[in-house]
C-alpha atoms as a PDB file:
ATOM      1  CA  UNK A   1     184.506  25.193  95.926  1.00  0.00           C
ATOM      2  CA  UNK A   2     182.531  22.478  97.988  1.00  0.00           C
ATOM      3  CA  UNK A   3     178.892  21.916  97.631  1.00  0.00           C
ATOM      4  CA  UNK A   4     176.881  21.650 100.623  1.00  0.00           C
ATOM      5  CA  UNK A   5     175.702  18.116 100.750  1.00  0.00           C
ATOM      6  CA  UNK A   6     171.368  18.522 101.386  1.00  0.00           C
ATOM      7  CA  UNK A   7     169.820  15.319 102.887  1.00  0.00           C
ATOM      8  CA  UNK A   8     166.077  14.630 102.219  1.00  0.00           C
ATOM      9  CA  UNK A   9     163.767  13.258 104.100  1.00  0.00           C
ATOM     10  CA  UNK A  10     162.926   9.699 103.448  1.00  0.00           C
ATOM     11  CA  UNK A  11     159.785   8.635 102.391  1.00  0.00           C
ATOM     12  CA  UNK A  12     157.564   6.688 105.109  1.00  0.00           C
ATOM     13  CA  UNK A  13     156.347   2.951 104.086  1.00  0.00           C
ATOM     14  CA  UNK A  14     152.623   3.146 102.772  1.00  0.00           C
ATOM     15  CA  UNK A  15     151.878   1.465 106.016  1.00  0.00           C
ATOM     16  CA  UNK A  16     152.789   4.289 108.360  1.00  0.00           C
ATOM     17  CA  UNK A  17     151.707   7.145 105.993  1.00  0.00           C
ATOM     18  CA  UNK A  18     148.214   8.143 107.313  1.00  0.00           C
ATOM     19  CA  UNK A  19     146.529  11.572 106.422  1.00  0.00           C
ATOM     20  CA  UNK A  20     143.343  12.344 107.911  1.00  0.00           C
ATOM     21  CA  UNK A  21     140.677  11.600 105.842  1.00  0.00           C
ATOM     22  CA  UNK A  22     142.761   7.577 104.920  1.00  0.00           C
ATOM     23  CA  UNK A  23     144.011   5.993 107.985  1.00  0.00           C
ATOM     24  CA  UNK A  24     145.706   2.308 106.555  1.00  0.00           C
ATOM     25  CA  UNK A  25     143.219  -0.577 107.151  1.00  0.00           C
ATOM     26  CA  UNK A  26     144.994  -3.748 109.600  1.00  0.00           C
ATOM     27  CA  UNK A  27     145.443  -6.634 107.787  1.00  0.00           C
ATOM     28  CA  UNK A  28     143.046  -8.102 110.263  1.00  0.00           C
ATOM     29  CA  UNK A  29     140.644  -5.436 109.796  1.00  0.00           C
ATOM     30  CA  UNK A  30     140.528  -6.826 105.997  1.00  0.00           C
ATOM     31  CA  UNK A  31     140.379 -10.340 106.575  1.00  0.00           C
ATOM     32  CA  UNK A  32     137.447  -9.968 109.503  1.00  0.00           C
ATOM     33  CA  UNK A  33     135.342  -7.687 106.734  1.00  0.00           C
ATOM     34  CA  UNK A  34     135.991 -10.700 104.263  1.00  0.00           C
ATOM     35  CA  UNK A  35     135.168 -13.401 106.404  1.00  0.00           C
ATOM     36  CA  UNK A  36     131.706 -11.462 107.719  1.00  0.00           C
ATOM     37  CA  UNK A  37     130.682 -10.815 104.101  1.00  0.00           C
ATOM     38  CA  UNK A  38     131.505 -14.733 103.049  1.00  0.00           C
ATOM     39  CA  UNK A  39     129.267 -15.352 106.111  1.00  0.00           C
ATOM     40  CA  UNK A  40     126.221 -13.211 104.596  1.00  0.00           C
ATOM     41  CA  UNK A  41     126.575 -14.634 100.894  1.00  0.00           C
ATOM     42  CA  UNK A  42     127.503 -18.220 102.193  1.00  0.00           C
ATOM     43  CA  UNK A  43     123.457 -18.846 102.810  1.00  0.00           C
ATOM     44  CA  UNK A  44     122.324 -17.699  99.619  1.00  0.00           C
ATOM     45  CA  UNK A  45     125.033 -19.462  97.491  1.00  0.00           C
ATOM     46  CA  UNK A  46     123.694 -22.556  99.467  1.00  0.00           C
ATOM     47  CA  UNK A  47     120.059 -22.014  98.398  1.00  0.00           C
ATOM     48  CA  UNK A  48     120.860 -20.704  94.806  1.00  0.00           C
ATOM     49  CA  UNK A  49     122.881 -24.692  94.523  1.00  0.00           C
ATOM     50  CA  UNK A  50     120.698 -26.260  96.317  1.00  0.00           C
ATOM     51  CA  UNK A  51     117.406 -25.193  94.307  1.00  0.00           C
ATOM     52  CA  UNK A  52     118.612 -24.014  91.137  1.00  0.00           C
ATOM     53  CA  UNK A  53     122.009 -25.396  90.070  1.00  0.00           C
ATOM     54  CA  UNK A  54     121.220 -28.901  91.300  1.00  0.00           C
ATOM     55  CA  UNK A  55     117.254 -29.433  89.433  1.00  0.00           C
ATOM     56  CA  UNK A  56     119.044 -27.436  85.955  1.00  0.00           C
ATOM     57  CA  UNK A  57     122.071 -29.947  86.211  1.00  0.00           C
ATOM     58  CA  UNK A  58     119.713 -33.140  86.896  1.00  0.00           C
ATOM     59  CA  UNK A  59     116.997 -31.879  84.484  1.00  0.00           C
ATOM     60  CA  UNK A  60     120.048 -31.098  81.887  1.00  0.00           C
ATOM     61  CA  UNK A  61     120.979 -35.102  82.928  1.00  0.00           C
ATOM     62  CA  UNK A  62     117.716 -37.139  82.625  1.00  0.00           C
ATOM     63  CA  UNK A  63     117.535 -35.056  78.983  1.00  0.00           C
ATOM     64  CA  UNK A  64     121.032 -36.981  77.951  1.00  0.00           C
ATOM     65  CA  UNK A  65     120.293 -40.089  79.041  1.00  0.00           C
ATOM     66  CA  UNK A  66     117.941 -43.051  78.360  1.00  0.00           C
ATOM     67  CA  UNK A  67     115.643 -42.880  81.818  1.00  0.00           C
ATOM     68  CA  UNK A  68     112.922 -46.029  83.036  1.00  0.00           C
ATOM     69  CA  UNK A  69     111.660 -46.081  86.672  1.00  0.00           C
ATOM     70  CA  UNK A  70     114.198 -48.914  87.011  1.00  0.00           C
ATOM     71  CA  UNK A  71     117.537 -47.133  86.222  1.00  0.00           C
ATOM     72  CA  UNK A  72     115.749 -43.920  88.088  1.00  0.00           C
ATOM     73  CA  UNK A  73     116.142 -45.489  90.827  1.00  0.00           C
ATOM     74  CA  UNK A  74     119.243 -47.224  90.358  1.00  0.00           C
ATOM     75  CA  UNK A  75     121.056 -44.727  88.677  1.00  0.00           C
ATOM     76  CA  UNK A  76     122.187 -46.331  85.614  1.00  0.00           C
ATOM     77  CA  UNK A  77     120.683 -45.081  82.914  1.00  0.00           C
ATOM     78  CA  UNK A  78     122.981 -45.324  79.519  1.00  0.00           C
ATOM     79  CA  UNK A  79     124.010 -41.778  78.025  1.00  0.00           C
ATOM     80  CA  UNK A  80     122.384 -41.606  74.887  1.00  0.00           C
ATOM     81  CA  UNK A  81     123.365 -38.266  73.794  1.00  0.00           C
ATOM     82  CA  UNK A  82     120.625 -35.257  72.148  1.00  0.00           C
ATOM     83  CA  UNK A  83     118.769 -38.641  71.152  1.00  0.00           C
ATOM     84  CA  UNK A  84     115.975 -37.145  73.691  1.00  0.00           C
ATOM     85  CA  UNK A  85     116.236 -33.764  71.841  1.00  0.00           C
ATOM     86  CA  UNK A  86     115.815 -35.455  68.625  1.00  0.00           C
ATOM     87  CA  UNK A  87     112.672 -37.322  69.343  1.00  0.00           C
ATOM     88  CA  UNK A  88     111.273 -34.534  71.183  1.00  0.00           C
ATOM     89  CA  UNK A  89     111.513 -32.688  67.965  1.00  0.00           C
ATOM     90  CA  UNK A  90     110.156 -35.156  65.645  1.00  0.00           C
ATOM     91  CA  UNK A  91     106.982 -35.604  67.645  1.00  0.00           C
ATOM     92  CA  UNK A  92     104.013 -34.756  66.259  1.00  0.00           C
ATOM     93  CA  UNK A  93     102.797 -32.975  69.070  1.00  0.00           C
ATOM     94  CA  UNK A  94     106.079 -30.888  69.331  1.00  0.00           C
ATOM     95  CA  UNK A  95     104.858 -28.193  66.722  1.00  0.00           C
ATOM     96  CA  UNK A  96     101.083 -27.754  68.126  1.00  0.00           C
ATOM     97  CA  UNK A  97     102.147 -27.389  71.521  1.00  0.00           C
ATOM     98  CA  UNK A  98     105.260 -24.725  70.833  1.00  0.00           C
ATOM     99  CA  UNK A  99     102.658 -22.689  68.494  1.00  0.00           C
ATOM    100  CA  UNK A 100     100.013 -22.942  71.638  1.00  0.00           C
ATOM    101  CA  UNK A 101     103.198 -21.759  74.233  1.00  0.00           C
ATOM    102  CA  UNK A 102     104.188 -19.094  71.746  1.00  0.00           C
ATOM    103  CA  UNK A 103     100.329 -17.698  71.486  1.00  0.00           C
ATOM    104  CA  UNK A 104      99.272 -17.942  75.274  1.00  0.00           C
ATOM    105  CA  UNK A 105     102.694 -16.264  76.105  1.00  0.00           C
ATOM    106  CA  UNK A 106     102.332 -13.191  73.605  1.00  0.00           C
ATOM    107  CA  UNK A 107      98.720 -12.865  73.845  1.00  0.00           C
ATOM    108  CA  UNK A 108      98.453 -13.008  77.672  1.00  0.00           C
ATOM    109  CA  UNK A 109     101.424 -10.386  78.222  1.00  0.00           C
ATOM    110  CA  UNK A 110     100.164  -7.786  75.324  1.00  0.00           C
ATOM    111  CA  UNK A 111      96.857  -8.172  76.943  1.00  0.00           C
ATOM    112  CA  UNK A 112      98.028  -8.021  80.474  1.00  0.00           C
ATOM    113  CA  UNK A 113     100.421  -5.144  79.857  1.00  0.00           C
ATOM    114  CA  UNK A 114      98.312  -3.119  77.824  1.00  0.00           C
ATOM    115  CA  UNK A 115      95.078  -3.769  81.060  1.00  0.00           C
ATOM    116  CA  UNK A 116      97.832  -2.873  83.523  1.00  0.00           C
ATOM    117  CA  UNK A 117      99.586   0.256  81.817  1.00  0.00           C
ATOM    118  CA  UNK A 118      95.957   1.816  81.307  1.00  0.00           C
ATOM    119  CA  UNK A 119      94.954   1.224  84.943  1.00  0.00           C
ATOM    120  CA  UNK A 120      98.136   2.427  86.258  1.00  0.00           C
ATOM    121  CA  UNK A 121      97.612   5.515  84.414  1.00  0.00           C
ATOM    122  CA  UNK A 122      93.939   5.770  85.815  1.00  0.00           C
ATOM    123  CA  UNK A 123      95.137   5.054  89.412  1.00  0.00           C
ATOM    124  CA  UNK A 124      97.476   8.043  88.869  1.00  0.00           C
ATOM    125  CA  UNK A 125      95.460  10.259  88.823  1.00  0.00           C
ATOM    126  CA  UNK A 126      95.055   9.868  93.078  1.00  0.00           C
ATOM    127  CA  UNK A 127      91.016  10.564  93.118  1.00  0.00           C
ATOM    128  CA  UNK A 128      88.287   9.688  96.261  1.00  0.00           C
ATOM    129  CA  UNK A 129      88.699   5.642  96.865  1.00  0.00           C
ATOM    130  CA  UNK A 130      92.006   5.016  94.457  1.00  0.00           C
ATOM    131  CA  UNK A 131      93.947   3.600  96.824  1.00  0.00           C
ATOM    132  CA  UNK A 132      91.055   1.096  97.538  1.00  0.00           C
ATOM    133  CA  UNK A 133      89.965   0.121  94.327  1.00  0.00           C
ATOM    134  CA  UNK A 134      93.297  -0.369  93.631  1.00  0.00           C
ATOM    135  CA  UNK A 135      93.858  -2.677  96.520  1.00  0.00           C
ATOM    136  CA  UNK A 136      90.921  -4.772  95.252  1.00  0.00           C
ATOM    137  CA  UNK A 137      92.548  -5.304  91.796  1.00  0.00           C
ATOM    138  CA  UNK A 138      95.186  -6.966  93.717  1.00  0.00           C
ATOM    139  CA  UNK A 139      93.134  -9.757  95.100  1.00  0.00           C
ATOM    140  CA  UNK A 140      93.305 -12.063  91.664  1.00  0.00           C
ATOM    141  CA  UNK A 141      97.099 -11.423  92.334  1.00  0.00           C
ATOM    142  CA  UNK A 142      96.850 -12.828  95.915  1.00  0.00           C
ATOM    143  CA  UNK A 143      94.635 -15.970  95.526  1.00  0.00           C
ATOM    144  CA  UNK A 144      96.177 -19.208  95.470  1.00  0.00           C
ATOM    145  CA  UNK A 145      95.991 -20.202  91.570  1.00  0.00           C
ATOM    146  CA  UNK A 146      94.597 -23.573  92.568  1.00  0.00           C
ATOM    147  CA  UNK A 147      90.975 -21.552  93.375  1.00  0.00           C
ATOM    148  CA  UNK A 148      91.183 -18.866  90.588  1.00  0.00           C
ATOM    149  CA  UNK A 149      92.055 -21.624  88.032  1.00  0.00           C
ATOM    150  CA  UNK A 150      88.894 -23.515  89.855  1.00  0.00           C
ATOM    151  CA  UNK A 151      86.806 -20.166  89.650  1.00  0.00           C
ATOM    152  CA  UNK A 152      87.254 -19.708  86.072  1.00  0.00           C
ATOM    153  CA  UNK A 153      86.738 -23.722  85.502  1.00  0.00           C
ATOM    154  CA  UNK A 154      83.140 -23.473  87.426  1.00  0.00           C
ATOM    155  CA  UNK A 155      82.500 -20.125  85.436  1.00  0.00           C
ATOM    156  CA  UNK A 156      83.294 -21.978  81.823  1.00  0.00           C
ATOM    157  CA  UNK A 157      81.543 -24.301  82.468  1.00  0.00           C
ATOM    158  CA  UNK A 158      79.103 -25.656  79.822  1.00  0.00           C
ATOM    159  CA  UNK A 159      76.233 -26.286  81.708  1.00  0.00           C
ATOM    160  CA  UNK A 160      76.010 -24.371  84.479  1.00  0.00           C
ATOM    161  CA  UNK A 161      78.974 -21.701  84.047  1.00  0.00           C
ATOM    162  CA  UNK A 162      78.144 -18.109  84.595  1.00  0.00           C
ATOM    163  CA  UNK A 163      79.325 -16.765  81.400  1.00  0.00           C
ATOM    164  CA  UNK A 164      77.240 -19.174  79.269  1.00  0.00           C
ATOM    165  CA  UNK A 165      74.096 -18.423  81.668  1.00  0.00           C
ATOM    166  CA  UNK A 166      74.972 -14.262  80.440  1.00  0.00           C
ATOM    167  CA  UNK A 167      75.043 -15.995  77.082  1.00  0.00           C
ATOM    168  CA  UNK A 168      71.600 -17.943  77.242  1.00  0.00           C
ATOM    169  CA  UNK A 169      69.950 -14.457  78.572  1.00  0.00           C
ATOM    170  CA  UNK A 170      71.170 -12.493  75.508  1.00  0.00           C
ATOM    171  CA  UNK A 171      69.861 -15.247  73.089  1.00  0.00           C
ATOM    172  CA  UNK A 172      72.827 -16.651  72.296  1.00  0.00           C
ATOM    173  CA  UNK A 173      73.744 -20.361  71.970  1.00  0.00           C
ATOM    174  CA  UNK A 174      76.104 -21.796  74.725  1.00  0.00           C
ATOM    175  CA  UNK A 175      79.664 -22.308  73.856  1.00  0.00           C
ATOM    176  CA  UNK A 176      82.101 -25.315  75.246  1.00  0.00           C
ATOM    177  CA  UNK A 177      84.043 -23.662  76.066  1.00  0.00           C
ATOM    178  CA  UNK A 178      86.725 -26.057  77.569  1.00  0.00           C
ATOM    179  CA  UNK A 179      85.226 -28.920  75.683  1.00  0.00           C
ATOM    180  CA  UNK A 180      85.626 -27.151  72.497  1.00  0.00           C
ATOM    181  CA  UNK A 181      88.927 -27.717  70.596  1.00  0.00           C
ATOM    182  CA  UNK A 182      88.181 -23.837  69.243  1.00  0.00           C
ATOM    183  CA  UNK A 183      87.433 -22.482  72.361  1.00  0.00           C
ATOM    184  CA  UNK A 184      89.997 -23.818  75.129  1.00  0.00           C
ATOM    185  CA  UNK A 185      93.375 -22.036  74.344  1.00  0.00           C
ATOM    186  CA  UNK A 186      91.246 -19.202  74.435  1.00  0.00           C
ATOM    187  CA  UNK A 187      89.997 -19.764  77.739  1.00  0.00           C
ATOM    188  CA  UNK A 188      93.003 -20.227  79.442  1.00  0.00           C
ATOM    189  CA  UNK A 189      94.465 -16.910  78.353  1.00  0.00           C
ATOM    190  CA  UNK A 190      91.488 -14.919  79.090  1.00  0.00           C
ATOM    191  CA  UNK A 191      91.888 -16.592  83.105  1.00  0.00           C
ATOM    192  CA  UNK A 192      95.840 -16.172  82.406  1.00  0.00           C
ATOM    193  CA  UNK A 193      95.411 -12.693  81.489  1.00  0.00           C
ATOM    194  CA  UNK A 194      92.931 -12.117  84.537  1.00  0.00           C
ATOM    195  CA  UNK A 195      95.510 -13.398  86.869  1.00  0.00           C
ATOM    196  CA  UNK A 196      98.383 -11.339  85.419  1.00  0.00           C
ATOM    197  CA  UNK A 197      97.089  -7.691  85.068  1.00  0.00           C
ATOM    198  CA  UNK A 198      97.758  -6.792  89.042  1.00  0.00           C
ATOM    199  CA  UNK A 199     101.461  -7.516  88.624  1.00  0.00           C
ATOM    200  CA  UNK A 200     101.497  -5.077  85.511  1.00  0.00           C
ATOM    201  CA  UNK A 201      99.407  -2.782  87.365  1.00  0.00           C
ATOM    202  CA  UNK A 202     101.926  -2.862  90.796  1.00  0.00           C
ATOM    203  CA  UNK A 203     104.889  -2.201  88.770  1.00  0.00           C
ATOM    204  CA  UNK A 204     103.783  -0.558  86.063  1.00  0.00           C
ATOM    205  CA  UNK A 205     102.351   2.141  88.628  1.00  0.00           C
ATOM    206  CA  UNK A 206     105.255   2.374  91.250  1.00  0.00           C
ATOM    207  CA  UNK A 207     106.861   3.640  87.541  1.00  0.00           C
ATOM    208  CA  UNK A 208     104.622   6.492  86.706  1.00  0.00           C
ATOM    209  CA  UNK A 209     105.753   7.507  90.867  1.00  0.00           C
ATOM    210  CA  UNK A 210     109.293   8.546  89.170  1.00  0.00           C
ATOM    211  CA  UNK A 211     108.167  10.764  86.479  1.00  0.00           C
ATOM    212  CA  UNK A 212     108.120  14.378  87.640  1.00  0.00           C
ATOM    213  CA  UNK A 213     105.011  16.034  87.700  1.00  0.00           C
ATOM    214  CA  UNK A 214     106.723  19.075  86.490  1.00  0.00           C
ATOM    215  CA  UNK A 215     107.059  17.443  82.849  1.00  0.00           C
ATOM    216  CA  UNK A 216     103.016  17.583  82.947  1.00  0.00           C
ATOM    217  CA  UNK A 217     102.515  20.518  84.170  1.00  0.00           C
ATOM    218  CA  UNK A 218     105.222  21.945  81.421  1.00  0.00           C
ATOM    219  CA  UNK A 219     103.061  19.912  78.852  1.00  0.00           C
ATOM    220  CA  UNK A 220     100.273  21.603  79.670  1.00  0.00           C
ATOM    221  CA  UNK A 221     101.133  25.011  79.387  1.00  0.00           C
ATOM    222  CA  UNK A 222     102.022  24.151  75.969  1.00  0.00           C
ATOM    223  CA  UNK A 223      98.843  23.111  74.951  1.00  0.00           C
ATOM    224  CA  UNK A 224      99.538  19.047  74.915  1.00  0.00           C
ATOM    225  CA  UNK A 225      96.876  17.195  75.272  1.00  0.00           C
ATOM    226  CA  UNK A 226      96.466  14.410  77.876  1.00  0.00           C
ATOM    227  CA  UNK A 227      97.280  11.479  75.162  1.00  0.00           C
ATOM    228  CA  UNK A 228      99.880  13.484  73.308  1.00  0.00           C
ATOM    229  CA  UNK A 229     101.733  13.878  77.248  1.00  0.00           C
ATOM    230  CA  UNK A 230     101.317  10.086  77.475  1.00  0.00           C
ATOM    231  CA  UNK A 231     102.531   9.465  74.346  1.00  0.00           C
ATOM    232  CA  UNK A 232     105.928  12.351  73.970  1.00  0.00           C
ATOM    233  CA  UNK A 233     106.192  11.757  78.176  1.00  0.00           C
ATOM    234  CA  UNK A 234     104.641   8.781  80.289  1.00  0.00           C
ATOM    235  CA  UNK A 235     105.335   6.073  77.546  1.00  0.00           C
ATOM    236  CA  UNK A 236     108.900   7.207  76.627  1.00  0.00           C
ATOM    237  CA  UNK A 237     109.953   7.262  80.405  1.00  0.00           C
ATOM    238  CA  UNK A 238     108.420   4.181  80.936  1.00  0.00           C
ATOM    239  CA  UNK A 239     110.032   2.141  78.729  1.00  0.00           C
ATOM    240  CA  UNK A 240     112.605   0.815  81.293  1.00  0.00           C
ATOM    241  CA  UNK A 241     110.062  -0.431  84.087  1.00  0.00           C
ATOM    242  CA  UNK A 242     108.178  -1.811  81.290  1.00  0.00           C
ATOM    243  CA  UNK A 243     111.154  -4.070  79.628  1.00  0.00           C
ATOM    244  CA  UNK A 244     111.561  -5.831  83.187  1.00  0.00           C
ATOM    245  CA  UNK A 245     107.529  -5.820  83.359  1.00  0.00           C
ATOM    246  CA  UNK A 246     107.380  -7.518  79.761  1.00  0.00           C
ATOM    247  CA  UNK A 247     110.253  -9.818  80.728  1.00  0.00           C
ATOM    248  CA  UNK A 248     109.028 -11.288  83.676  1.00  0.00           C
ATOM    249  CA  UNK A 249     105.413 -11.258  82.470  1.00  0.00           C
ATOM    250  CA  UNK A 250     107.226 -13.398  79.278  1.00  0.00           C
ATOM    251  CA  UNK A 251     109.587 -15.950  81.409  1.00  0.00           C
ATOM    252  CA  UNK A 252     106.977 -16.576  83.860  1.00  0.00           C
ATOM    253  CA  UNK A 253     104.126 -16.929  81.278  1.00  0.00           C
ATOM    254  CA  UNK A 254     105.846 -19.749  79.344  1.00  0.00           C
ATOM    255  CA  UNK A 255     106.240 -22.304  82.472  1.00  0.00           C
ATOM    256  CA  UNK A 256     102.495 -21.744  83.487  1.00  0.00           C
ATOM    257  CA  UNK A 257     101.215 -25.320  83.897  1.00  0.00           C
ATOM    258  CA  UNK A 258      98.897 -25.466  86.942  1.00  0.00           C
ATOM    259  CA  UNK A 259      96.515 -23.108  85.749  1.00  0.00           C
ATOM    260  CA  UNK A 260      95.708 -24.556  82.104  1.00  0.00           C
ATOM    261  CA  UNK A 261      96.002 -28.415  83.723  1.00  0.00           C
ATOM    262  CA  UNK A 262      93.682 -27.398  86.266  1.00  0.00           C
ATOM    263  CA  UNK A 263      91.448 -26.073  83.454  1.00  0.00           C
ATOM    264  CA  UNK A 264      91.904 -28.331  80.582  1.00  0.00           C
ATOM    265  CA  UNK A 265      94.822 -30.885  81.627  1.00  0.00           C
ATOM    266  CA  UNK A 266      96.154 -29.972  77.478  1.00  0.00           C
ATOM    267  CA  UNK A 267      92.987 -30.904  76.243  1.00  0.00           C
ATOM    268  CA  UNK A 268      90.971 -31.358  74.479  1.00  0.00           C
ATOM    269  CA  UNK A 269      93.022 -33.785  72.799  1.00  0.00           C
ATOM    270  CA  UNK A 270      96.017 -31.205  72.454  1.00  0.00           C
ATOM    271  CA  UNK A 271      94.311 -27.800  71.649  1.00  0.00           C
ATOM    272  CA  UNK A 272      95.437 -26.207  74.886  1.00  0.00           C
ATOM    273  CA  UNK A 273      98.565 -28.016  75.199  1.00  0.00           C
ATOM    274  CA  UNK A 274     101.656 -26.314  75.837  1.00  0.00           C
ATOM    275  CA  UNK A 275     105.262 -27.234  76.557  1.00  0.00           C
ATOM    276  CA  UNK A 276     104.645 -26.909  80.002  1.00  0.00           C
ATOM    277  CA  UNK A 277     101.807 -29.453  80.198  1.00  0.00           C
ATOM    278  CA  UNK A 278     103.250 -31.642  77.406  1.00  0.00           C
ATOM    279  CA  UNK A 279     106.590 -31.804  79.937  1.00  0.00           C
ATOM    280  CA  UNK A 280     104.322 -32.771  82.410  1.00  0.00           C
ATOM    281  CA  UNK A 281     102.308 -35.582  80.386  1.00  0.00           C
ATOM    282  CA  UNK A 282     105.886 -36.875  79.113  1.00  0.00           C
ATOM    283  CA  UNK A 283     107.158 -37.521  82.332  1.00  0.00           C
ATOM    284  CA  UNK A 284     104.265 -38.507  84.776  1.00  0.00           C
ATOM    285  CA  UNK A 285     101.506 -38.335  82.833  1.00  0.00           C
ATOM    286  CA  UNK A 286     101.654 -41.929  82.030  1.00  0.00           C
ATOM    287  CA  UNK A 287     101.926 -45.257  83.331  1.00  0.00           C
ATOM    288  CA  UNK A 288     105.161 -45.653  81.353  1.00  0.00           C
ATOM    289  CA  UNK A 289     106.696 -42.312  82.055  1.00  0.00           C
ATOM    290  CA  UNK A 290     109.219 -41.123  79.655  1.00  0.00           C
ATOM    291  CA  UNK A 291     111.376 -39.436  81.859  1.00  0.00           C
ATOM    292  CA  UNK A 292     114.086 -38.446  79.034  1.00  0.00           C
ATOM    293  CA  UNK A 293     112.029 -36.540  76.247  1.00  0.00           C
ATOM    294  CA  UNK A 294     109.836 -34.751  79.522  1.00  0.00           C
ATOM    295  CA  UNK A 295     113.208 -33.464  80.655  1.00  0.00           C
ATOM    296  CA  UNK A 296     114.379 -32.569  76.937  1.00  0.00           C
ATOM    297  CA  UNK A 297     111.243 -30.176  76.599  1.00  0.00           C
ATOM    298  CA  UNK A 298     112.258 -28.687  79.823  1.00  0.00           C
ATOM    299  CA  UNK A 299     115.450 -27.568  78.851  1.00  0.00           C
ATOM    300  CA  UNK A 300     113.823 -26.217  75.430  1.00  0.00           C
ATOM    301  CA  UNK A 301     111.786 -24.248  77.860  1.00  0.00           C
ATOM    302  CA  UNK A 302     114.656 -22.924  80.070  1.00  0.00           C
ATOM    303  CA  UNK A 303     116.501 -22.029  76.492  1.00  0.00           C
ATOM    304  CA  UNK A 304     113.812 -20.113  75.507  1.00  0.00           C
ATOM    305  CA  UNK A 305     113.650 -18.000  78.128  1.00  0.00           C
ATOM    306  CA  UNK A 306     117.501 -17.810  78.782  1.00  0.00           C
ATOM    307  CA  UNK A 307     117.477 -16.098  74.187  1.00  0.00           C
ATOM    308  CA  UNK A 308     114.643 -13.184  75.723  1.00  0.00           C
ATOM    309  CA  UNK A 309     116.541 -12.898  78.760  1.00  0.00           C
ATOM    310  CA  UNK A 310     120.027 -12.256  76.603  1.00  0.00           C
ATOM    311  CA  UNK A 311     118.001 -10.301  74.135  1.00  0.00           C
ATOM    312  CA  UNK A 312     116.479  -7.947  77.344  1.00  0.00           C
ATOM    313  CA  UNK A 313     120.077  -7.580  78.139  1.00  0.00           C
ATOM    314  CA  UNK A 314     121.394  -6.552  74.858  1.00  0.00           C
ATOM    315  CA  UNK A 315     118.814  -3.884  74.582  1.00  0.00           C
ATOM    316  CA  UNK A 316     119.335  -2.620  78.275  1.00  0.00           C
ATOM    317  CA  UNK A 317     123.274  -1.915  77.371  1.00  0.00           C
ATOM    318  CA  UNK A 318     122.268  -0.411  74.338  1.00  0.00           C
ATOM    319  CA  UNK A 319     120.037   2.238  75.980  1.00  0.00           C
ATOM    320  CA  UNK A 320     122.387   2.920  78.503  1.00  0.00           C
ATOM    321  CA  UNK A 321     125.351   3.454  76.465  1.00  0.00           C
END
């Protein structure tokens, strides 16, 4: 008895097999899409060397090495090692000016975020001349700092500054307020704070736009009031947009320099000195400029940021596992 001998079909090469919906892609095809999306990317990976990789890696060099206006120039400055660190460190000045950073960065963004959260909510509410008024908190957002740091400078003024005129008419006695070593800090984190709340309101508000109204409404029927819904619905949603607000409000608030030189330079003495300024002094504030330790508080700067930035990160993961 024979058996009949069946021949199957061969296979086609992956190549030829096409169904409808997945026709193959040319080799050609491929390498074209490659080469036009290297040719979009190519001009930011330019700038992001060009302006960021290039200042970190010759800020992270001047820290390391033993810098003078001569071997600036030159080039030949010998490597000294975290010498720069160290000195930084042992500085007297080191521990006033990273307890000033650390209280005009935490102060100004609870302030800030708390002003901006609370007018976001207002604006939400979409009454006669909201959209205006909230246009018009924007404009501290939109000046140059240069002329709000030289607004609030005229206005704390000793002499003639509006606030101490308000002072004088309610019988009180006028207050130094950039003169005074108890009274500066504070005065560049009220303008700091000023200048900050219209970012916390912008974002803070374009938030509240993607919780559904339905939640309220639901809320209401139940008998919530209108700080029990904020608190069970409009904080609890919120807290994503408000972890990026609080992180850039934080990385952004601890290199602010213009605004508190502008107002106080550091001073007086070093009551409103921060890192930021104290970089500043170190490096070009002298006629001997220490170009080394300036660049050392830099980087403790950039590490600073770089722990909240991890730590942001960390917590994001962990809400979204």
């Amino acid at each position: 008895m024979t058996t009949a001998r069946v021949d199957r079909p061969r296979r086609a090469p992956a190549a030829a097999r096409t169904n409808a919906g997945d026709a193959p892609v040319p080799r050609r095809h491929r390498r074209r899409t490659r080469l036009t999306a290297l040719a979009f990317v190519t001009p930011l990976l330019a700038y992001l060397a060009a302006f960021y990789l290039y200042p970190l890696y010759r800020n992270l060099d001047l820290s390391l090495r033993d810098y003078t206006v001569r071997s600036f120039v030159s080039g030949d400055a010998p490597f000294t090692g975290w010498a720069n660190f160290r000195r930084v460190l042992d500085d007297p000045t080191f521990g006033p000016a990273m307890r000033h950073t650390m209280v005009f960065t935490f102060v100004s963004i609870a302030f800030q975020y708390a002003i901006g959260l609370a007018l976001a909510v207002f604006f939400d509410r979409h009454f006669r001349l909201s959209t205006v008024l909230r246009a018009l908190f924007l404009v501290p957002w939109l000046l140059p700092l240069i002329v709000s740091a030289s607004t609030w400078s005229w206005m704390f003024n000793s002499e003639s500054g509006v606030v101490n005129y308000f002072l004088h008419f309610l019988g009180a006695d006028p207050v130094g307020w950039l003169t005074s070593p108890d009274w500066a800090l504070t005065s560049v984190i009220v303008a700091n704070i000023w200048i900050g709340i219209p970012f916390n309101l912008v974002i803070l508000h374009s938030g509240l736009q993607n919780i559904p109204a339905e939640l309220y409404e639901a809320a209401a029927l139940d008998g919530a009031s209108g700080w029990q819904q904020f608190r069970r619905i409009t904080f609890p949603l919120l807290r994503p947009v408000s972890a990026i607000t609080l992180l850039l409000g934080l990385v952004y608030t601890l290199k602010v320099f213009d605004l508190i030189w502008i107002m106080t330079k550091g001073g007086p003495g070093d009551a409103s000195s921060t890192l930021a300024t104290w970089s500043y002094q170190l490096g070009f504030g002298t006629l001997l400029p220490r170009f080394g330790p300036g660049a050392a508080v830099g980087d403790i700067l950039i590490l600073i940021a770089l722990v909240f930035g991890l730590a942001y990160i960390r917590v994001q993961r962990r809400q979204e596992a």
